[in-house]
Protein backbone atom coordinates (compact mmCIF):
# COMPACT_ATOMS: atom_id res chain seq x y z
CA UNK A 1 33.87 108.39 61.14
CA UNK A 2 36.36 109.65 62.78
CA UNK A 3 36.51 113.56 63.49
CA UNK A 4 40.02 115.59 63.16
CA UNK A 5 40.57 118.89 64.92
CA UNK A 6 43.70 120.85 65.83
CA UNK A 7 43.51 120.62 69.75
CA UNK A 8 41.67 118.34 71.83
CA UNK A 9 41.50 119.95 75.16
CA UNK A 10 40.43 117.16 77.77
CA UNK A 11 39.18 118.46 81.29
CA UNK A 12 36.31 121.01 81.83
CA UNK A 13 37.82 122.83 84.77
CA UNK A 14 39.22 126.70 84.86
CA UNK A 15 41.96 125.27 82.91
CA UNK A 16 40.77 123.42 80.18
CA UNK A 17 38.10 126.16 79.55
CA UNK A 18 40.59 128.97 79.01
CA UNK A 19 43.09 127.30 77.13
CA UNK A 20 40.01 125.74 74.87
CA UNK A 21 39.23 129.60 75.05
CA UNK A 22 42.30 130.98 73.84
CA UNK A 23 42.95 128.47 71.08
CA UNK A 24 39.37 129.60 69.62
CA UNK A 25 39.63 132.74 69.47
CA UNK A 26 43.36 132.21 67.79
CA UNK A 27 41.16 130.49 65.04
CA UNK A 28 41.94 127.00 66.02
CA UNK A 29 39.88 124.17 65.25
CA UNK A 30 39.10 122.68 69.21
CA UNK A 31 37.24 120.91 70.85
CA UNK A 32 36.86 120.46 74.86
CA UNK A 33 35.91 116.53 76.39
CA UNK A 34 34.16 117.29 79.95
CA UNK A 35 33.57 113.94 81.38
CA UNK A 36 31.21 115.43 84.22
CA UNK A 37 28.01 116.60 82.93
CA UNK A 38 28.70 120.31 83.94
CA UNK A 39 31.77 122.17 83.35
CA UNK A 40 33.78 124.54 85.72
CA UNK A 41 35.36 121.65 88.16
CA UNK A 42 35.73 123.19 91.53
CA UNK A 43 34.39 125.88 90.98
CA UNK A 44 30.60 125.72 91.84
CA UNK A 45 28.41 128.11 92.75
CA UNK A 46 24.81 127.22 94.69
CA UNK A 47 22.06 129.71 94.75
CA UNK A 48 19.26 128.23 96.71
CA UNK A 49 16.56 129.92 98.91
CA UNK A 50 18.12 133.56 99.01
CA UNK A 51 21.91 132.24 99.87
CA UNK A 52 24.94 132.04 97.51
CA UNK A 53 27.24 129.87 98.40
CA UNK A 54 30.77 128.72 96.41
CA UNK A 55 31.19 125.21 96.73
CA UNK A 56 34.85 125.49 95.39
CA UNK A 57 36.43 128.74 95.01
CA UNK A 58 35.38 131.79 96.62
CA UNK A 59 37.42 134.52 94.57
CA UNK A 60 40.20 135.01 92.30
CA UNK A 61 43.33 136.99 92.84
CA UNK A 62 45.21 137.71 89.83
CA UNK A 63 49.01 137.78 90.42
CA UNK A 64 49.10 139.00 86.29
CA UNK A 65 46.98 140.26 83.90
CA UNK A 66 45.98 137.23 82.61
CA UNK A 67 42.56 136.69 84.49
CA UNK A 68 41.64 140.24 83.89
CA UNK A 69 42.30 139.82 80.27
CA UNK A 70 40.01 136.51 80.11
CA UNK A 71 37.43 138.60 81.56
CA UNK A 72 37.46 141.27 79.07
CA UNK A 73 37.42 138.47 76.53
CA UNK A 74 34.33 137.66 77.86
CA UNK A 75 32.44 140.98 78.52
CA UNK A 76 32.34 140.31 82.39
CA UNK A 77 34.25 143.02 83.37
CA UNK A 78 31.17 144.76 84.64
CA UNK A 79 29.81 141.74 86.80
CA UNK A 80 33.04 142.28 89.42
CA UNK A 81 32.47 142.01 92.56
CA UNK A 82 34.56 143.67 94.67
CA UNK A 83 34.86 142.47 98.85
CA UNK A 84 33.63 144.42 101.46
CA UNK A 85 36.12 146.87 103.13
CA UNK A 86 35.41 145.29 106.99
CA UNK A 87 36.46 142.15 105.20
CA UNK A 88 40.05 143.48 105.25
CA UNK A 89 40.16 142.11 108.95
CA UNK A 90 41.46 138.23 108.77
CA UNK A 91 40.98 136.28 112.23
CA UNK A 92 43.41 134.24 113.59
CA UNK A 93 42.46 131.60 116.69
CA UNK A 94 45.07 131.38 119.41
CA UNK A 95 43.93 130.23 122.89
CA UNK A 96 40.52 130.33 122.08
CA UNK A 97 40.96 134.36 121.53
CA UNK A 98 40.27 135.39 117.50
CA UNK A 99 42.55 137.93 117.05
CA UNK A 100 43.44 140.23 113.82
CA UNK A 101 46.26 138.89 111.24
CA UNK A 102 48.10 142.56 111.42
CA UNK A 103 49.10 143.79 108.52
CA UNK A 104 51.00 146.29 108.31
CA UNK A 105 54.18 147.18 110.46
CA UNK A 106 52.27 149.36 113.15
CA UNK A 107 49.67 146.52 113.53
CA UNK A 108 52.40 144.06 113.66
CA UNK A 109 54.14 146.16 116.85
CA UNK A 110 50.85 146.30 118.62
CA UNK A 111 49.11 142.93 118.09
CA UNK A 112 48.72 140.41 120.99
CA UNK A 113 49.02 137.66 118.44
CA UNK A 114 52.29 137.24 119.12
CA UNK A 115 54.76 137.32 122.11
CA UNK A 116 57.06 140.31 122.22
CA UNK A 117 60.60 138.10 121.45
CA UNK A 118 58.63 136.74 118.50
CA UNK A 119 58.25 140.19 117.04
CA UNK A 120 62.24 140.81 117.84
CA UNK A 121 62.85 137.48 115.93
CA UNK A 122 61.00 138.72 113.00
CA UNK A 123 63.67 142.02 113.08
CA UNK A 124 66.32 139.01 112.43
CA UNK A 125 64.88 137.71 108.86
CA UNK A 126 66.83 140.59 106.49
CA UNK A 127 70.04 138.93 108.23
CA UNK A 128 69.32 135.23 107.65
CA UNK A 129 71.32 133.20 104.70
CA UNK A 130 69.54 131.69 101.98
CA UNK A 131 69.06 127.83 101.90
CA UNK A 132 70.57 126.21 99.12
CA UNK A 133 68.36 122.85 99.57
CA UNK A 134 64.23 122.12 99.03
CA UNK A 135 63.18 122.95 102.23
CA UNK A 136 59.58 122.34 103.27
CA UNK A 137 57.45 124.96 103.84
CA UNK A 138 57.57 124.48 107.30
CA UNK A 139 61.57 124.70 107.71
CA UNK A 140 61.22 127.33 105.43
CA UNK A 141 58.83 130.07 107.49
CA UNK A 142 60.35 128.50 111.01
CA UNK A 143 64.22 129.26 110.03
CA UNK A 144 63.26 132.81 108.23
CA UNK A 145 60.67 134.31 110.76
CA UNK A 146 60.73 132.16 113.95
CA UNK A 147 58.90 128.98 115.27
CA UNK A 148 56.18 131.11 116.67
CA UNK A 149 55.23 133.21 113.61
CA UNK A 150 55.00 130.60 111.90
CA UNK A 151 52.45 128.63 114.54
CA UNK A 152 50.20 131.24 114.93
CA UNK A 153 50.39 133.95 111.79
CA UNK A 154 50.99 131.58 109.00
CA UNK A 155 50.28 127.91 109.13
CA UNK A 156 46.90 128.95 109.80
CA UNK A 157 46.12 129.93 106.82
CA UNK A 158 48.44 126.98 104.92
CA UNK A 159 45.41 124.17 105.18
CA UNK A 160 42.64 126.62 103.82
CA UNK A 161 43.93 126.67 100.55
CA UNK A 162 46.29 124.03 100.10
CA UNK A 163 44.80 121.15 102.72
CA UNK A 164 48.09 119.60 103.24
CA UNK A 165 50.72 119.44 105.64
CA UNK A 166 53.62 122.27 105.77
CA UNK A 167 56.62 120.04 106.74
CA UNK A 168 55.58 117.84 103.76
CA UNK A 169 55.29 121.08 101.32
CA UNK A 170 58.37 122.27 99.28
CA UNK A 171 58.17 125.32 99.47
CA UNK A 172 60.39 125.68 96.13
CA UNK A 173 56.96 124.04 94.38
CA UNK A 174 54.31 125.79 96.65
CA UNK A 175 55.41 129.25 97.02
CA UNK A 176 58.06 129.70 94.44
CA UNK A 177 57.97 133.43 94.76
CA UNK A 178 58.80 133.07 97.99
CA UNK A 179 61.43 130.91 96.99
CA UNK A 180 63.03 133.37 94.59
CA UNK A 181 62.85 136.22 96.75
CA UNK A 182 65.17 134.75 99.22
CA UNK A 183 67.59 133.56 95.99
CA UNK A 184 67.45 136.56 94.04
CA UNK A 185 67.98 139.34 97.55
CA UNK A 186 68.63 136.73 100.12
CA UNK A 187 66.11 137.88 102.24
CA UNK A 188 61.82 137.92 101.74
CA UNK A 189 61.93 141.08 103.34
CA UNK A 190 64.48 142.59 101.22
CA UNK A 191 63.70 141.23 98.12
CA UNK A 192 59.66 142.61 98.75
CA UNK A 193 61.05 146.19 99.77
CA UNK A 194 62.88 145.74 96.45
CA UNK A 195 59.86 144.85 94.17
CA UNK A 196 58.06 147.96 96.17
CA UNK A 197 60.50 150.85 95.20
CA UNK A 198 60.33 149.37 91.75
CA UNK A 199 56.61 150.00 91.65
CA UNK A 200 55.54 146.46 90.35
CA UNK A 201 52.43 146.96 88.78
CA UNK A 202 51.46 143.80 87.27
CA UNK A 203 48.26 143.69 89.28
CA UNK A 204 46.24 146.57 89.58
CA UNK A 205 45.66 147.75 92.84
CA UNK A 206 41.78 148.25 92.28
CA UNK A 207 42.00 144.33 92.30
CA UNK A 208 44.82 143.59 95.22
CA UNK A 209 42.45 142.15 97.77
CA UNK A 210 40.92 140.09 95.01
CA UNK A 211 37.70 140.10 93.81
CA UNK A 212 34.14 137.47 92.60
CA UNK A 213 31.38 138.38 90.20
CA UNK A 214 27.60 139.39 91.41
CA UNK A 215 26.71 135.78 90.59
CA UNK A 216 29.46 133.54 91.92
CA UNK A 217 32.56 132.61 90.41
CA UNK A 218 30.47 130.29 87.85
CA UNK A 219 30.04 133.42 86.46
CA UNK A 220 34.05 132.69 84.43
CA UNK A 221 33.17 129.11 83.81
CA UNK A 222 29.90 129.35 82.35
CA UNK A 223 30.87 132.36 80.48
CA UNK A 224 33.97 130.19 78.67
CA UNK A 225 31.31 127.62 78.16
CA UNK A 226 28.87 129.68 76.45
CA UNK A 227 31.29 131.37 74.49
CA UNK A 228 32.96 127.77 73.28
CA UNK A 229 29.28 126.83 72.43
CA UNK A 230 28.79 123.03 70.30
CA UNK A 231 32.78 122.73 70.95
CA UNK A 232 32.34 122.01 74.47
CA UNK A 233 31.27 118.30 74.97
CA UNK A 234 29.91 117.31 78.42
CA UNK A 235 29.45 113.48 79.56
CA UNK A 236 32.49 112.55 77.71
CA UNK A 237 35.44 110.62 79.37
CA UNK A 238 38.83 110.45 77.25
CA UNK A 239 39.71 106.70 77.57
CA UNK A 240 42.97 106.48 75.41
CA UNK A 241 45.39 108.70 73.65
CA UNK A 242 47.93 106.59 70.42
CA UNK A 243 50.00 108.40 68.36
CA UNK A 244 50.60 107.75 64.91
CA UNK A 245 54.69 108.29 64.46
CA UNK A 246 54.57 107.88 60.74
CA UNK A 247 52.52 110.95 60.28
CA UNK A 248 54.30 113.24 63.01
CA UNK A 249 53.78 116.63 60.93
CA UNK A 250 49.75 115.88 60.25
CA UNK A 251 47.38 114.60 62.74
CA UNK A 252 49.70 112.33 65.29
CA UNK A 253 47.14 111.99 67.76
CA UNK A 254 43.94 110.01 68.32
CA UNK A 255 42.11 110.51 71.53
CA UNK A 256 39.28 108.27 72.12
CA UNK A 257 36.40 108.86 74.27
CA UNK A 258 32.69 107.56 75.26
CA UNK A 259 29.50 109.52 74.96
CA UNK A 260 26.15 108.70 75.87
CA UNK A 261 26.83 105.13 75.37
CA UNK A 262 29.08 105.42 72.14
CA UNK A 263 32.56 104.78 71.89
CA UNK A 264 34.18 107.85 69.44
CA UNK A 265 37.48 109.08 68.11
CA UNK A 266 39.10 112.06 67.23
CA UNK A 267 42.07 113.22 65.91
CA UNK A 268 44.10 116.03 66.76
CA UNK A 269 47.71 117.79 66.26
CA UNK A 270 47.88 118.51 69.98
CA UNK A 271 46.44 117.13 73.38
CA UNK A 272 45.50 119.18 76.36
CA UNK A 273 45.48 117.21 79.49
CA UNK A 274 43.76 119.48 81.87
CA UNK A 275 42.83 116.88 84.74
CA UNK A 276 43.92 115.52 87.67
CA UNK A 277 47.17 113.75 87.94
CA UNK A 278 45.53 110.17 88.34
CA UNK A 279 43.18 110.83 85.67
CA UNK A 280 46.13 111.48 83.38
CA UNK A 281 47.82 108.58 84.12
CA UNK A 282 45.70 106.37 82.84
CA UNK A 283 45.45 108.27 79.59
CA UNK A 284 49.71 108.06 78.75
CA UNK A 285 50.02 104.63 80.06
CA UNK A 286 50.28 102.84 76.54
CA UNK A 287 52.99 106.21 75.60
CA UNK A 288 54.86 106.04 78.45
CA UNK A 289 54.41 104.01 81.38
CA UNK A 290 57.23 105.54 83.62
CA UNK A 291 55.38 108.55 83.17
CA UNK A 292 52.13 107.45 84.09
CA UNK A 293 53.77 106.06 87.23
CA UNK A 294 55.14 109.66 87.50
CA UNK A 295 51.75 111.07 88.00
CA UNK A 296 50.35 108.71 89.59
CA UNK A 297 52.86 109.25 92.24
CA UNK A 298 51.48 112.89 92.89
CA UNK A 299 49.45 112.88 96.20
CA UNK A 300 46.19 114.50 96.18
CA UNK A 301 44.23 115.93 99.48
CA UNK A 302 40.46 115.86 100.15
CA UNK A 303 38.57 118.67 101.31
CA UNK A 304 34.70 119.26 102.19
CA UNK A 305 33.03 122.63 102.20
CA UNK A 306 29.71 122.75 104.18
CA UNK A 307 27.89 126.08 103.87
CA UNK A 308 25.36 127.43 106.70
CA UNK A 309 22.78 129.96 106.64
CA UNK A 310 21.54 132.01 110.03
CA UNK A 311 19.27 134.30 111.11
CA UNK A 312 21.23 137.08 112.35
CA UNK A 313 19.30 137.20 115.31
CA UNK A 314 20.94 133.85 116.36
CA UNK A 315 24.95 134.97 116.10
CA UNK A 316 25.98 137.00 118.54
CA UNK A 317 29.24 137.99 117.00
CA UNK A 318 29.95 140.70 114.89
CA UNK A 319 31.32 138.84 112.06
CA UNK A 320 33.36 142.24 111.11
CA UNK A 321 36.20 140.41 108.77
CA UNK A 322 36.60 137.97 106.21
CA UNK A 323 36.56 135.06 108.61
CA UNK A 324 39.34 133.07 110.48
CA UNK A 325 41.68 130.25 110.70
CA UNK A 326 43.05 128.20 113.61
CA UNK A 327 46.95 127.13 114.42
CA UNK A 328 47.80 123.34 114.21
CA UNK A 329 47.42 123.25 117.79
CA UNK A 330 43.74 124.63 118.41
CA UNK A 331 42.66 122.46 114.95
CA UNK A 332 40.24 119.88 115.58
CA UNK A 333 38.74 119.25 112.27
CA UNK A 334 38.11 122.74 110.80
CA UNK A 335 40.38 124.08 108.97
CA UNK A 336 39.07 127.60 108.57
CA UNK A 337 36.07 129.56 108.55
CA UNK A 338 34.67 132.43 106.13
CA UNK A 339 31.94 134.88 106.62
CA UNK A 340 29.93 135.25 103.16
CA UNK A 341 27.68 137.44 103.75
CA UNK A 342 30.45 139.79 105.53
CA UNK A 343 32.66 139.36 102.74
CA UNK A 344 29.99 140.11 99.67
CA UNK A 345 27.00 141.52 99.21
CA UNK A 346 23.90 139.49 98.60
CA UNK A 347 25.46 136.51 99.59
CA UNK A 348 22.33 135.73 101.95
CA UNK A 349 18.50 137.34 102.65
CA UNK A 350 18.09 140.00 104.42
CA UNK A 351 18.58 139.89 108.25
CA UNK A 352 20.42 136.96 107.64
CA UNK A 353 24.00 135.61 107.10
CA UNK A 354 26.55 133.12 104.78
CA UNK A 355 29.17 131.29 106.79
CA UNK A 356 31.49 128.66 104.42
CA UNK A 357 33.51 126.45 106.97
CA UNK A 358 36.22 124.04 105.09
CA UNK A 359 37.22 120.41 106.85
CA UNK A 360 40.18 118.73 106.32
CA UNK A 361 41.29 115.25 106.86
CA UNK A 362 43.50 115.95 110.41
CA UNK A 363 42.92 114.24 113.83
CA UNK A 364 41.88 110.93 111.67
CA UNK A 365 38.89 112.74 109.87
CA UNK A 366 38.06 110.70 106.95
CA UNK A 367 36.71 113.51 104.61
CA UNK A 368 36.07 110.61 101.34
CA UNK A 369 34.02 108.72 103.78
CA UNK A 370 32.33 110.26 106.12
CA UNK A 371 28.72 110.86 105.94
CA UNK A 372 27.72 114.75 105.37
CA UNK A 373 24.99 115.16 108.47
CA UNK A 374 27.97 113.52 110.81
CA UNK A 375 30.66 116.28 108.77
CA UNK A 376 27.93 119.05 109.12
CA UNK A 377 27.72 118.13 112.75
CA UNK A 378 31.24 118.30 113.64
CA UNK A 379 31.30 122.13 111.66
CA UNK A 380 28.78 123.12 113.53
CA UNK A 381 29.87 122.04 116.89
CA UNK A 382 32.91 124.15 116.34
CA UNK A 383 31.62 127.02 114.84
CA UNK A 384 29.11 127.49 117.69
CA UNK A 385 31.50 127.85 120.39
CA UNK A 386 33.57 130.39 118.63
CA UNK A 387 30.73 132.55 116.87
CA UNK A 388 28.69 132.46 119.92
CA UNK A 389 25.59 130.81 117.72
CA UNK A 390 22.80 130.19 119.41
CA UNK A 391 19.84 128.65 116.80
CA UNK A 392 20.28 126.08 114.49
CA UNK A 393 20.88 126.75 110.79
CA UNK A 394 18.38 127.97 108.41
CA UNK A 395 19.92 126.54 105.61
CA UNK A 396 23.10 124.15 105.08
CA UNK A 397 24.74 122.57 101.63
CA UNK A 398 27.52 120.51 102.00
CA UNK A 399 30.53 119.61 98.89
CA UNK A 400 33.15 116.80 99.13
CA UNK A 401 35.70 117.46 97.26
CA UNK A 402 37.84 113.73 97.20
CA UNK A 403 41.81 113.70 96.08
CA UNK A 404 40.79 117.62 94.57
CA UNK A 405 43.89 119.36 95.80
CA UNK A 406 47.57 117.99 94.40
CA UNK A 407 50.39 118.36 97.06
CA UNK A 408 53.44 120.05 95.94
CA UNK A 409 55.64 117.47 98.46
CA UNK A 410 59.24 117.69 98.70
CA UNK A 411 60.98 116.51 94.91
CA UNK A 412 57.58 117.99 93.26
CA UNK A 413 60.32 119.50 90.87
CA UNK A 414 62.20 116.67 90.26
CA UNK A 415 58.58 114.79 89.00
CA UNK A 416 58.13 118.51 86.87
CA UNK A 417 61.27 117.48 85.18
CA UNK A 418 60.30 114.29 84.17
CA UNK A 419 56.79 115.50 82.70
CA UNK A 420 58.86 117.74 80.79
CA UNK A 421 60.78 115.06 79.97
CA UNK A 422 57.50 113.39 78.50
CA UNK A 423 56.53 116.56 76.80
CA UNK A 424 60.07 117.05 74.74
CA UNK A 425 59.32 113.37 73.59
CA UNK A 426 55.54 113.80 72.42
CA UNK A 427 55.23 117.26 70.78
CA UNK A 428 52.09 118.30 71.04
CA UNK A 429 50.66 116.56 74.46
CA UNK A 430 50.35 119.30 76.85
CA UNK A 431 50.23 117.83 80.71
CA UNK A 432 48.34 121.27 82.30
CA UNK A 433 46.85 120.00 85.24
CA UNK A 434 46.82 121.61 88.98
CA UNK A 435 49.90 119.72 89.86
CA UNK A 436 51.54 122.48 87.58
CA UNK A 437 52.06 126.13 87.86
CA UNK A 438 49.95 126.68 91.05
CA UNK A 439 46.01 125.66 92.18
CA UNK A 440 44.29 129.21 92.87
CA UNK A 441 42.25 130.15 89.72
CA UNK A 442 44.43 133.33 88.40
CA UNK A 443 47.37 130.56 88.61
CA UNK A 444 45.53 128.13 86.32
CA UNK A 445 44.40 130.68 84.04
CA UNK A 446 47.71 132.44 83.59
CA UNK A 447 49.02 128.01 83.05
CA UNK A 448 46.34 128.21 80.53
CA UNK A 449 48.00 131.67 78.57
CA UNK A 450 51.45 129.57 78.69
CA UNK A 451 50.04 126.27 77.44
CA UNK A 452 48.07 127.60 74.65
CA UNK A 453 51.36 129.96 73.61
CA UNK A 454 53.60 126.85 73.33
CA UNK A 455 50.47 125.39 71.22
CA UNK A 456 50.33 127.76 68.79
CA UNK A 457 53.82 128.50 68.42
CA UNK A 458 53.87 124.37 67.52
CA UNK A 459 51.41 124.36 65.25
CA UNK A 460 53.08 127.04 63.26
CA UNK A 461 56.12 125.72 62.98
CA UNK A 462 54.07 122.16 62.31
CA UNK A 463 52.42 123.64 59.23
CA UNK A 464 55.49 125.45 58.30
CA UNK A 465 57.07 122.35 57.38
CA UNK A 466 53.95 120.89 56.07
CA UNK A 467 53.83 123.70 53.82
CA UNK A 468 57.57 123.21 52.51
CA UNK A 469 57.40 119.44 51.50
CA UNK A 470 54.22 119.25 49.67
CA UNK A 471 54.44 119.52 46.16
CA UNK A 472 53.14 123.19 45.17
CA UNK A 473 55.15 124.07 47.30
CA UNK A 474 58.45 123.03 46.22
CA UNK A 475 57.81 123.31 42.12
CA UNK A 476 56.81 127.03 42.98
């Protein structure tokens, strides 16, 4: 038999858990398809022999209310953790030297991060026209605060989170804020003393460095899971979405899916397609093949996280900061390197501490196939050198995370266009994956708040119209 709902929500992920979320507690009939056997996607948190390492994720920044709100939701507001203050201090690795990201305009002046004419070229930026084309996010930092600001104070931290390459970024797609500061004042600088004087207060500052939970960040994720309870379905890969045309106002959409073995359906007045690009694909195919080619076109980067444990006795330096990231030029394989235990509390035993390093696929490193020892190798060869470690690892736990990030290339917009394109066409199918809206967490949770508005503003106006053609209705 085949079961009916009101929204299928495919993906188990931060995304398809809060929408899935939402649409419960709006008293909508849902159900959530994991096709992994846990849920939470990326983010993963490992607690083994006294260390707790994030596999995925290491914290959340809200940019809204949003995340903050999903936490209330869920009675986790008092499981915040909040970071160290000595992890204020992000490292930056120029000429072998770690030196502090400044942050502020007096630390700016005095840093030897950068060259004296570089901090004159920054002076320039207020001045500087806006760009009426879809630069890359290289062009876009180079032409706004100078070739070596960029190089040394903010590519470095580029790969960390988004693992591609900045003259292959738009930054229109990747840092639209960015992008609409220069539009709207003409000028970043301007347009952030502008959103200063007007106080925004969107985020509250108790949470503006961001923040995890005492447990990990699977703390969220297995908190949405226990609240959806029997609705969430683990082990179960969509295979095929149809859509019935002659009953558009009713149940238009069958998803079918395979569980332990069985082939199922299940019918639903809206889709939620909260996986990967690829994944999608091959899910809208028989609706639209153009846009299946559409997503299929949307590159993906690979990342591997490798977490070590140490006795403190065996790193000689201080580790005071949240960790550090190395320029283009002094990047081998690592791509950037955070210090756990420095960060959070109780992130390793005592006299002992957490370091996370992430590895990217630059200089030819292969991160889908190479084997973990060799990866965990190469981290530690680097890490050595620049941490001054001197004993081998007390513990280690390595993730690879294959085509996990989407790359918001140059013409990302123009492929956003024609998913909305898709969308306008099938009412009710909801493409919410990563490739949309941003990757950080508080991004795909506020994606989640928008999708699951435009859901339940459809459904009412679905059931409005159901309501006026049937037959009580009209003799009333």
């Amino acid at each position: 038999m085949t079961e009916s709902v009101d929204v299928l929500v495919i993906g188990g992920g931060i995304t398809g858990l809060s929408a899935a979320f939402l649409l419960q507690r709006n008293g909508l009939r849902v159900q959530l398809l994991s096709a992994e056997p846990r849920v939470g996607g990326s983010i993963q948190t490992i607690l083994e022999r006294g260390f707790l390492c994030e596999a995925g994720a290491t914290s959340v920044m809200p940019r809204g209310p949003e995340f903050l709100q999903l936490v209330d939701a869920c009675g986790l507001r008092d499981q915040i953790l909040l970071p160290s203050p000595r992890a204020r201090t992000i490292l930056l690795n120029r000429n072998g030297s770690l030196h502090p990201l400044p942050l502020d305009p007096l630390a700016f002046l005095r840093t030897t991060l950068f060259s004296r004419s570089a901090k004159f070229r920054l002076f320039r930026e207020p001045f500087i026209t806006r760009s009426s084309t879809d630069e890359s996010v290289a062009e876009f930092f180079v032409r706004r605060f100078g070739q070596e600001i960029f190089d040394y104070g903010i590519e470095p931290l580029l790969p960390g989170t988004l693992a591609g390459q900045a003259s292959r970024l738009s930054i229109r797609s990747t840092f639209p804020v960015l992008h609409a500061l220069e539009q709207q004042h003409g000028s970043v600088t301007r347009g952030l003393l502008h959103g200063w004087l007007h106080g925004n207060t969107s985020r509250p500052r108790t949470y503006a460095r961001g923040f995890t939970f005492e447990r990990g960040m699977e703390t969220v994720t297995n908190g949405l899971a226990a609240a959806l309870g029997s609705t969430c379905l683990t082990g179960a890969r969509a295979t095929g979405v149809s859509v019935d045309r002659n009953h558009p106002v009713t149940s238009p959409y069958t998803v079918s899916y395979d569980q332990d073995g069985s082939h199922r359906q299940v019918n639903a007045e809206a889709v939620v397609l909260a996986i990967p690009a690829y994944a999608a694909s091959d899910l809208v195919t028989t609706l639209s093949p153009s846009t299946a080619d559409v997503l299929r076109s949307i590159p993906y980067a690979s990342l591997m996280t490798i977490s070590f444990g140490f006795q403190r006795s065996d790193v000689r330096h201080p580790l005071d900061g949240f960790g550090y990231f190395l320029s283009a030029s002094e990047r081998r394989h690592l791509l950037g390197c955070f210090w756990n235990s420095s960060q959070y509390r109780d992130r390793a035993p005592r006299d002992h501490v957490a370091i996370s390093v992430f590895l990217g696929e630059s200089n030819g490193l292969e991160i889908a196939k190479i084997p973990e020892d060799q990866a965990a190798e190469l981290a530690l060869s680097e890490i050595s050198r620049t941490m001054q470690i001197q004993g081998k690892p007390v513990y280690l736990h390595s993730t690879r995370w294959a085509r996990s990030i989407p790359q918001y290339e140059i013409g990302h917009e123009r492929r956003m266009e024609q998913l909305r394109d898709f969308e306008t066409e099938y009412p009710g199918i909801i493409l919410a994956g990563s490739y949309r809206g941003g990757i950080s967490v508080g991004a795909r949770v506020a994606a989640a708040h928008r999708h699951t508005e435009i859901i339940i503003a459809r459904l009412g106006r679905t059931r409005s119209m159901r309501q006026s053609s049937s037959p009580i209705q009209r003799s009333a």
